[in-house]
N, C-alpha and C. Protein backbone atom coordinates (compact mmCIF):
# COMPACT_ATOMS: atom_id res chain seq x y z
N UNK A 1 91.77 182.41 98.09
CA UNK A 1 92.71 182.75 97.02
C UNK A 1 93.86 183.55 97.61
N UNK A 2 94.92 183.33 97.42
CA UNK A 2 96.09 183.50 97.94
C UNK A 2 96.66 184.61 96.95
N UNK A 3 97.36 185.78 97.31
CA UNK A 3 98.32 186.55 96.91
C UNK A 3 99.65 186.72 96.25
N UNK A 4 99.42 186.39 94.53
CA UNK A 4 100.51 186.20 94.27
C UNK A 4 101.87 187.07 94.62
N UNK A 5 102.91 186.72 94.68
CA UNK A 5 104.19 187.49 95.35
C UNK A 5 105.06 186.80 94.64
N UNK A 6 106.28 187.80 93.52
CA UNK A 6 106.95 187.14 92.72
C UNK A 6 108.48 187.99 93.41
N UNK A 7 109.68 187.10 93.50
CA UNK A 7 110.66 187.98 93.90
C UNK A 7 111.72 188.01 92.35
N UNK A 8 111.91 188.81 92.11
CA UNK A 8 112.73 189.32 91.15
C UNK A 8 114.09 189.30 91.05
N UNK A 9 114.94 188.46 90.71
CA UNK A 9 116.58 188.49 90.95
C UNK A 9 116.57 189.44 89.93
N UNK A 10 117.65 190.57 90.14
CA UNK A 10 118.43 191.77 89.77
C UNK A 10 119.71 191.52 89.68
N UNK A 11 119.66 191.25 88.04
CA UNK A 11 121.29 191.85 87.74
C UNK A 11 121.50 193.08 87.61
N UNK A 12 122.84 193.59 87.75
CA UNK A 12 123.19 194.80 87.38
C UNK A 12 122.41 195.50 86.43
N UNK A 13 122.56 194.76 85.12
CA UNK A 13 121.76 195.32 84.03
C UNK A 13 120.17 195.57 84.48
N UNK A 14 119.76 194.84 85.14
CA UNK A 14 118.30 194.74 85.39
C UNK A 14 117.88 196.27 86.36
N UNK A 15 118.96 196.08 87.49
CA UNK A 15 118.47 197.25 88.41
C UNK A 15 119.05 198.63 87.46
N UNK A 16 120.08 198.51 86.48
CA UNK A 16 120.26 199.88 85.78
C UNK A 16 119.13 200.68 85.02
N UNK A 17 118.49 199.75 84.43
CA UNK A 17 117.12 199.46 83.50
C UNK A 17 115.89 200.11 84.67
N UNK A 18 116.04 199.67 85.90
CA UNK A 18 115.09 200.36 86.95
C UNK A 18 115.15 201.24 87.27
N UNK A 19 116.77 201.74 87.70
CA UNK A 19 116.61 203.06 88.03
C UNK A 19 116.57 204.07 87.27
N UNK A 20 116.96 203.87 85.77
CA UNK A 20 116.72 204.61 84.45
C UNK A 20 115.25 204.76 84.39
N UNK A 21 114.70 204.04 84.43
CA UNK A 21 112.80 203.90 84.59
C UNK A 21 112.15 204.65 86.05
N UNK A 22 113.09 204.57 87.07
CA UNK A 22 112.57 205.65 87.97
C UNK A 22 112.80 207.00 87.55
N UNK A 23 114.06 206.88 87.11
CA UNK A 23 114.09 208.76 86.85
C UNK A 23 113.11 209.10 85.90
N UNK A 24 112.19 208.39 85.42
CA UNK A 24 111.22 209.05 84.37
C UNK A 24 109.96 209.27 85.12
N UNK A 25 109.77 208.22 85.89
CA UNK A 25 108.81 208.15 86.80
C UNK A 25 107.87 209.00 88.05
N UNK A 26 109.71 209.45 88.41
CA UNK A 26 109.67 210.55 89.74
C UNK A 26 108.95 211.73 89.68
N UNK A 27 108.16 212.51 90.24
CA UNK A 27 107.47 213.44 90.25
C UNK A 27 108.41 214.69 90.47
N UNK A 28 109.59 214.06 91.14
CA UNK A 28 110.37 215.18 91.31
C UNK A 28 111.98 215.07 92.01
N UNK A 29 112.96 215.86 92.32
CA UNK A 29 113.85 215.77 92.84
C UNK A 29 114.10 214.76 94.06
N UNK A 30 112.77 214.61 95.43
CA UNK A 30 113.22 213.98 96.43
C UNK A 30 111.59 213.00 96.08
N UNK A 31 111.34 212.70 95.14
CA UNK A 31 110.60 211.44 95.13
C UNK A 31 111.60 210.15 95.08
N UNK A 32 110.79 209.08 95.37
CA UNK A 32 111.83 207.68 95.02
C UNK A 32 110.71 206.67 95.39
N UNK A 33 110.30 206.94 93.71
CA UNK A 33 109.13 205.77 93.65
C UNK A 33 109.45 204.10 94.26
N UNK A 34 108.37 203.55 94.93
CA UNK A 34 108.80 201.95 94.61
C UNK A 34 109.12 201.78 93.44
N UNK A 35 109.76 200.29 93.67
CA UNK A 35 109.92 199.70 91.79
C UNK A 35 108.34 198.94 91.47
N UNK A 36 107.48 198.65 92.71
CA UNK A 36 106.47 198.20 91.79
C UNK A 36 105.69 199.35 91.02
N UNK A 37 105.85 200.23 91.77
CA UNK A 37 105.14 201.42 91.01
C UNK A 37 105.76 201.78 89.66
N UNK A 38 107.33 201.66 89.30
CA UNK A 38 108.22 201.84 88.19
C UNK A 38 107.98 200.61 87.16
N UNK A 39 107.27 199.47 87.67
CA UNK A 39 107.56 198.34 86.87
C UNK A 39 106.25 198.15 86.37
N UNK A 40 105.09 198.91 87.09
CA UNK A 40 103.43 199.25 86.87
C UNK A 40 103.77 200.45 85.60
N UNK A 41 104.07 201.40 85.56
CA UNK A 41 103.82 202.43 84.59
C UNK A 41 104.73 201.71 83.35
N UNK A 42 105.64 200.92 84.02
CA UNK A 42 106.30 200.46 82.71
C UNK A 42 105.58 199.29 81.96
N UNK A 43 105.09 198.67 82.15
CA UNK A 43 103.82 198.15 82.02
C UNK A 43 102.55 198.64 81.08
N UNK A 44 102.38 199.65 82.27
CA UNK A 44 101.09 200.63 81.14
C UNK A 44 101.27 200.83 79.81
N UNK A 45 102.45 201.42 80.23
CA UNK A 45 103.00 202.29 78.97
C UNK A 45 103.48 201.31 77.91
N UNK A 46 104.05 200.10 78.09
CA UNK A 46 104.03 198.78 76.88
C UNK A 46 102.80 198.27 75.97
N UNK A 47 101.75 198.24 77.34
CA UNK A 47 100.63 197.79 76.61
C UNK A 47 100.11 199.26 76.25
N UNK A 48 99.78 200.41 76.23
CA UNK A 48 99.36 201.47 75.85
C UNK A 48 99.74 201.41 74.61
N UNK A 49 101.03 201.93 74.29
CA UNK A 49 101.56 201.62 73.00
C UNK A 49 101.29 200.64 72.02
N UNK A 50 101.22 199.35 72.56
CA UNK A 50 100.48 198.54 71.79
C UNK A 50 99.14 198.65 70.97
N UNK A 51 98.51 198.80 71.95
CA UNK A 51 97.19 199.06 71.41
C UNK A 51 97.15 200.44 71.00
N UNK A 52 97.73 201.23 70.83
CA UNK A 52 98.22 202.47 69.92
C UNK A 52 98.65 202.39 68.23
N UNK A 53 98.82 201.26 68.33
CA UNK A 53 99.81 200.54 66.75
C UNK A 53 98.89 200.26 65.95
């Protein structure tokens, strides 16, 4: 079984949306999360909410 690997084209809008989602993310001033890690909590936090409703 092979490793899925998806590459993501980024528009402007898209990477603004990311780095708005890192600054929530960051633990702190000189953190700089990956985006999979930014695109994982963003994630969580969609389905969290969901099943919150």
């Amino acid at each position: 079984m092979g490793t899925d690997r998806t590459t993501l084209r980024l528009s402007d809008e898209r990477k603004q949306l990311l780095e708005d989602a890192a600054g929530i993310v960051v633990d702190g001033p000189e953190d700089d999360p990956p985006r999979s890690d930014v695109i994982d909590a963003a994630l969580t936090h969609l389905i969290e909410s969901e099943q919150n409703t």
